[in-house]
N, C-alpha and C. Protein backbone atom coordinates (compact mmCIF):
# COMPACT_ATOMS: atom_id res chain seq x y z
N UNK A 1 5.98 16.62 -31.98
CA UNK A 1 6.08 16.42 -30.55
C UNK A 1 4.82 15.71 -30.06
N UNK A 2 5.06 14.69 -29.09
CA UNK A 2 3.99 14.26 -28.17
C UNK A 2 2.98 15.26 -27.55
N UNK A 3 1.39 15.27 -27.88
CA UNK A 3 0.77 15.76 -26.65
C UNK A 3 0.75 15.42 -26.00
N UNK A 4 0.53 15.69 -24.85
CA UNK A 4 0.51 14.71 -23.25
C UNK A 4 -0.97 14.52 -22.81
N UNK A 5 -1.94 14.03 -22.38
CA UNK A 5 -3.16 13.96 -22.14
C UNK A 5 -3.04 15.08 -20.86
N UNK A 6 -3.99 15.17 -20.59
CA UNK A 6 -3.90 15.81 -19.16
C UNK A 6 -3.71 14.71 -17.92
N UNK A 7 -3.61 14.93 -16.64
CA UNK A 7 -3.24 13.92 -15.36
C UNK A 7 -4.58 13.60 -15.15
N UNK A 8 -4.78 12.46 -15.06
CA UNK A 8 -6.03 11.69 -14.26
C UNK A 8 -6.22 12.49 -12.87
N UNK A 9 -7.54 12.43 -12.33
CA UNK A 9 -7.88 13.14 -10.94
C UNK A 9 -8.37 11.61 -10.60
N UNK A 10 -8.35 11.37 -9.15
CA UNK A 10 -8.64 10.52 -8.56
C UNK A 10 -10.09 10.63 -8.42
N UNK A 11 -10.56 9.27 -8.10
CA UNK A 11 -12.19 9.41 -8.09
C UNK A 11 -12.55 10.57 -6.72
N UNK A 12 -13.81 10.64 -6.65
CA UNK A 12 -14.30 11.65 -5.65
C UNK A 12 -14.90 10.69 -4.88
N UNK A 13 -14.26 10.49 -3.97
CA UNK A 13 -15.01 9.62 -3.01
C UNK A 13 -15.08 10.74 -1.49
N UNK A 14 -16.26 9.72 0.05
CA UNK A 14 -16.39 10.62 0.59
C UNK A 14 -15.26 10.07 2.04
N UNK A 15 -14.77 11.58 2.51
CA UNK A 15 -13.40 11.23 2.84
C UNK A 15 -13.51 9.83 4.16
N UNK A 16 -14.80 9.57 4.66
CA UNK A 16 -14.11 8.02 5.28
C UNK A 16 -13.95 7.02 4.53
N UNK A 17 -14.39 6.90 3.11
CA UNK A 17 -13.59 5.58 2.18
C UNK A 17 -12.71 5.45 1.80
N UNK A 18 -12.15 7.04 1.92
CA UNK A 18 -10.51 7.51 1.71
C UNK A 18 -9.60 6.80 2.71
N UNK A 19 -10.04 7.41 3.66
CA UNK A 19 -9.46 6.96 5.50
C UNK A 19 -9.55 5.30 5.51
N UNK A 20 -10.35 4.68 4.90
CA UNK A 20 -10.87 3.45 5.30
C UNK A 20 -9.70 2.87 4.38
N UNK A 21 -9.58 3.48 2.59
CA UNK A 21 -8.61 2.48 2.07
C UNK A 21 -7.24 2.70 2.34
N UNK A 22 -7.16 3.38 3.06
CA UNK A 22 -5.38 3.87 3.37
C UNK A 22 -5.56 3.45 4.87
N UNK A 23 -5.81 3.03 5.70
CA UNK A 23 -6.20 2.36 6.61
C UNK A 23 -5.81 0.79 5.96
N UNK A 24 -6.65 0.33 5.25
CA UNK A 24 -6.49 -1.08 4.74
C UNK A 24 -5.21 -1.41 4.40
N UNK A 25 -4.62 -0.70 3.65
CA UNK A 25 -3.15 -0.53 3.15
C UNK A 25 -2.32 -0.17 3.88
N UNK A 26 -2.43 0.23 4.89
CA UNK A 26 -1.43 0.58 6.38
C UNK A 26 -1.43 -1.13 6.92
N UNK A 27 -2.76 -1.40 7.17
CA UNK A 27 -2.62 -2.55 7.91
C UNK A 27 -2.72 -3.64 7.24
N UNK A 28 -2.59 -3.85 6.12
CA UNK A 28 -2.14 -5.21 5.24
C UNK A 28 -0.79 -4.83 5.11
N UNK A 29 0.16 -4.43 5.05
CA UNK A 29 1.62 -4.11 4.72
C UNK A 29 2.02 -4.36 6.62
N UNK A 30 1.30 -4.44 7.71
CA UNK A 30 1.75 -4.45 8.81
C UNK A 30 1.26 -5.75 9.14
N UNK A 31 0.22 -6.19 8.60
CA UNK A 31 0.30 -8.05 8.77
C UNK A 31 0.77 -8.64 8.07
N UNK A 32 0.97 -8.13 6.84
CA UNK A 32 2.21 -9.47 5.74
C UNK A 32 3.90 -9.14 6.65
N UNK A 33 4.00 -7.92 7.14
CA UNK A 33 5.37 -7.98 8.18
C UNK A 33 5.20 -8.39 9.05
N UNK A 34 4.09 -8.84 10.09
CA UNK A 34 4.24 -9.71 11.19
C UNK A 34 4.14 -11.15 10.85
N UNK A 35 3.85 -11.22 9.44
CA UNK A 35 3.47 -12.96 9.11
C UNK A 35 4.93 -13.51 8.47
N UNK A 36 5.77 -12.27 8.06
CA UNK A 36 7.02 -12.61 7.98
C UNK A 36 7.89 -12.48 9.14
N UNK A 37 7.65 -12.02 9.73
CA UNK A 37 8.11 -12.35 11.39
C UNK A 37 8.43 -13.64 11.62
N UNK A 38 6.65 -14.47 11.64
CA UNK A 38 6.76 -15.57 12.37
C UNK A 38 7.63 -16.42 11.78
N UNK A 39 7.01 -16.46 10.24
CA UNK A 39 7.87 -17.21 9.63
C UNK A 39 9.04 -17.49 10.32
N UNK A 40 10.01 -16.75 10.21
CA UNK A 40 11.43 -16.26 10.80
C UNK A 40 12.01 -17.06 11.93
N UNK A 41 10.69 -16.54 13.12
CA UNK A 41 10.81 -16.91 14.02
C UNK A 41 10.63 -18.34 14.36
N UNK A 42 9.42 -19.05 13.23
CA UNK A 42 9.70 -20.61 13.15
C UNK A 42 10.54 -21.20 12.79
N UNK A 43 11.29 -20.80 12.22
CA UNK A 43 12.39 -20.78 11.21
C UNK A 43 11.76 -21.43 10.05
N UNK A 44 10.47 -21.11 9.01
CA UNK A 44 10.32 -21.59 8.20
C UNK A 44 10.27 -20.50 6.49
N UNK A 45 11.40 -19.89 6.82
CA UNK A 45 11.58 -18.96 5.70
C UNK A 45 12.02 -19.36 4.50
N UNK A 46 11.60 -19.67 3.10
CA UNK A 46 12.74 -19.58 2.35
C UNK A 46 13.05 -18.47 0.77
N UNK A 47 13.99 -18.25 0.34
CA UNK A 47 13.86 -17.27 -0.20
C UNK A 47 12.58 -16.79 -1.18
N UNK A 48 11.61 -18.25 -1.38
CA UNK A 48 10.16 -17.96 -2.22
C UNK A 48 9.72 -17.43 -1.44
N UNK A 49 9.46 -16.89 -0.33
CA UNK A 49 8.58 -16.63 0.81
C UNK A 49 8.87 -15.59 1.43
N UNK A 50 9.68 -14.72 0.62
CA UNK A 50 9.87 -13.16 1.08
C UNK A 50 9.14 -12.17 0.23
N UNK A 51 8.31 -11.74 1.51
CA UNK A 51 7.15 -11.07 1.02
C UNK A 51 7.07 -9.38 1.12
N UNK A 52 8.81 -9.18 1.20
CA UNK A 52 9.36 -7.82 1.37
C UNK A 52 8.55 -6.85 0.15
N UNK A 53 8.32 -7.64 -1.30
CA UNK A 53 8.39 -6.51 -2.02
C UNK A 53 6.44 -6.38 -2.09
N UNK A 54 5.30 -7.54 -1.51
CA UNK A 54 4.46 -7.21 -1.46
C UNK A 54 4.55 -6.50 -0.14
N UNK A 55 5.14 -6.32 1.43
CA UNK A 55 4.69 -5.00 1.99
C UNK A 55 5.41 -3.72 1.58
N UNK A 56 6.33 -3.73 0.39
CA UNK A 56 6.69 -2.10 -0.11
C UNK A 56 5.70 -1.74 -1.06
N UNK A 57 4.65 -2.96 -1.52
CA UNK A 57 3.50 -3.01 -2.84
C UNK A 57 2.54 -1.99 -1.68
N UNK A 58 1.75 -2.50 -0.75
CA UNK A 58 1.09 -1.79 0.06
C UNK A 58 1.46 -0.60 0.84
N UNK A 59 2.99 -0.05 1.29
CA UNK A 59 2.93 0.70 1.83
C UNK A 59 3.30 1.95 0.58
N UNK A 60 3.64 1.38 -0.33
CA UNK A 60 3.34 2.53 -2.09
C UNK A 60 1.98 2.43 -1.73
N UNK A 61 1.19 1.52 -2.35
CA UNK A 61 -0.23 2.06 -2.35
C UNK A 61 -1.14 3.01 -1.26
N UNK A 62 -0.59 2.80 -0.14
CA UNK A 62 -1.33 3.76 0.99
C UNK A 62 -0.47 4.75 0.73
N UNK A 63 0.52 5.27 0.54
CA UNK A 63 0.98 6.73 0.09
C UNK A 63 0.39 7.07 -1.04
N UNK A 64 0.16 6.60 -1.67
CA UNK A 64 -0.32 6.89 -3.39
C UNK A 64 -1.69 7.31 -2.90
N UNK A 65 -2.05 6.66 -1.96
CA UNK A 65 -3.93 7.25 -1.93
C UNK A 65 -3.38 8.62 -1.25
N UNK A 66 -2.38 8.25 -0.16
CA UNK A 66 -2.55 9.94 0.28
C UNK A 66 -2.09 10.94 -0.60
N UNK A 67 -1.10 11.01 -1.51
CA UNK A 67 -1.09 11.65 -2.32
C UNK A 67 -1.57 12.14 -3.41
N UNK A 68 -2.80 11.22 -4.12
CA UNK A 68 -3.36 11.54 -5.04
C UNK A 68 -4.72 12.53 -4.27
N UNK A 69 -4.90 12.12 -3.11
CA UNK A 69 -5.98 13.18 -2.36
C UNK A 69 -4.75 14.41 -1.79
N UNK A 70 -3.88 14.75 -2.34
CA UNK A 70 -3.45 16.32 -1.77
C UNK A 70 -2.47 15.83 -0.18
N UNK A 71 -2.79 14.71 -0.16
CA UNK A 71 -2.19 14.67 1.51
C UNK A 71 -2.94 14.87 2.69
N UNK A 72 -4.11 15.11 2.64
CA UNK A 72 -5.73 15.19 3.57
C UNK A 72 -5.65 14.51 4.28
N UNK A 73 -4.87 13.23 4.19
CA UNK A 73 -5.23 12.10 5.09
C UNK A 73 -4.29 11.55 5.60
């Protein structure tokens, strides 16, 4: 049978760099959706230029920070 390693712990950082990178990741996933907005709204969309699955990339990553800190934040 496989051993399993044990689970990685997230680094120890102090909790406003926490706040600060889940912050960053809130609001990069809320400007790549307003920049696909405009697009839209210029009408200069085309299917290379859907940037749906980089703001589900960022709004995973800002859950992932809150979850690997317990949900604190």
């Amino acid at each position: 049978m496989i051993e399993m390693p044990p689970p990685p712990e997230p680094p120890e950082l102090e909790p406003d760099k926490i706040r600060a990178l889940i912050d960053y990741a809130d609001k990069q996933a809320a400007y790549v959706e307003a920049e696909m907005k405009l697009m839209r709204e210029l009408g200069r969309t085309t299917p290379d230029e859907d940037l749906s699955e980089l703001v589900a990339g960022w709004k995973f990553t800002a859950q992932g920070l809150r979850d690997s800190y317990d949900g604190q934040f």
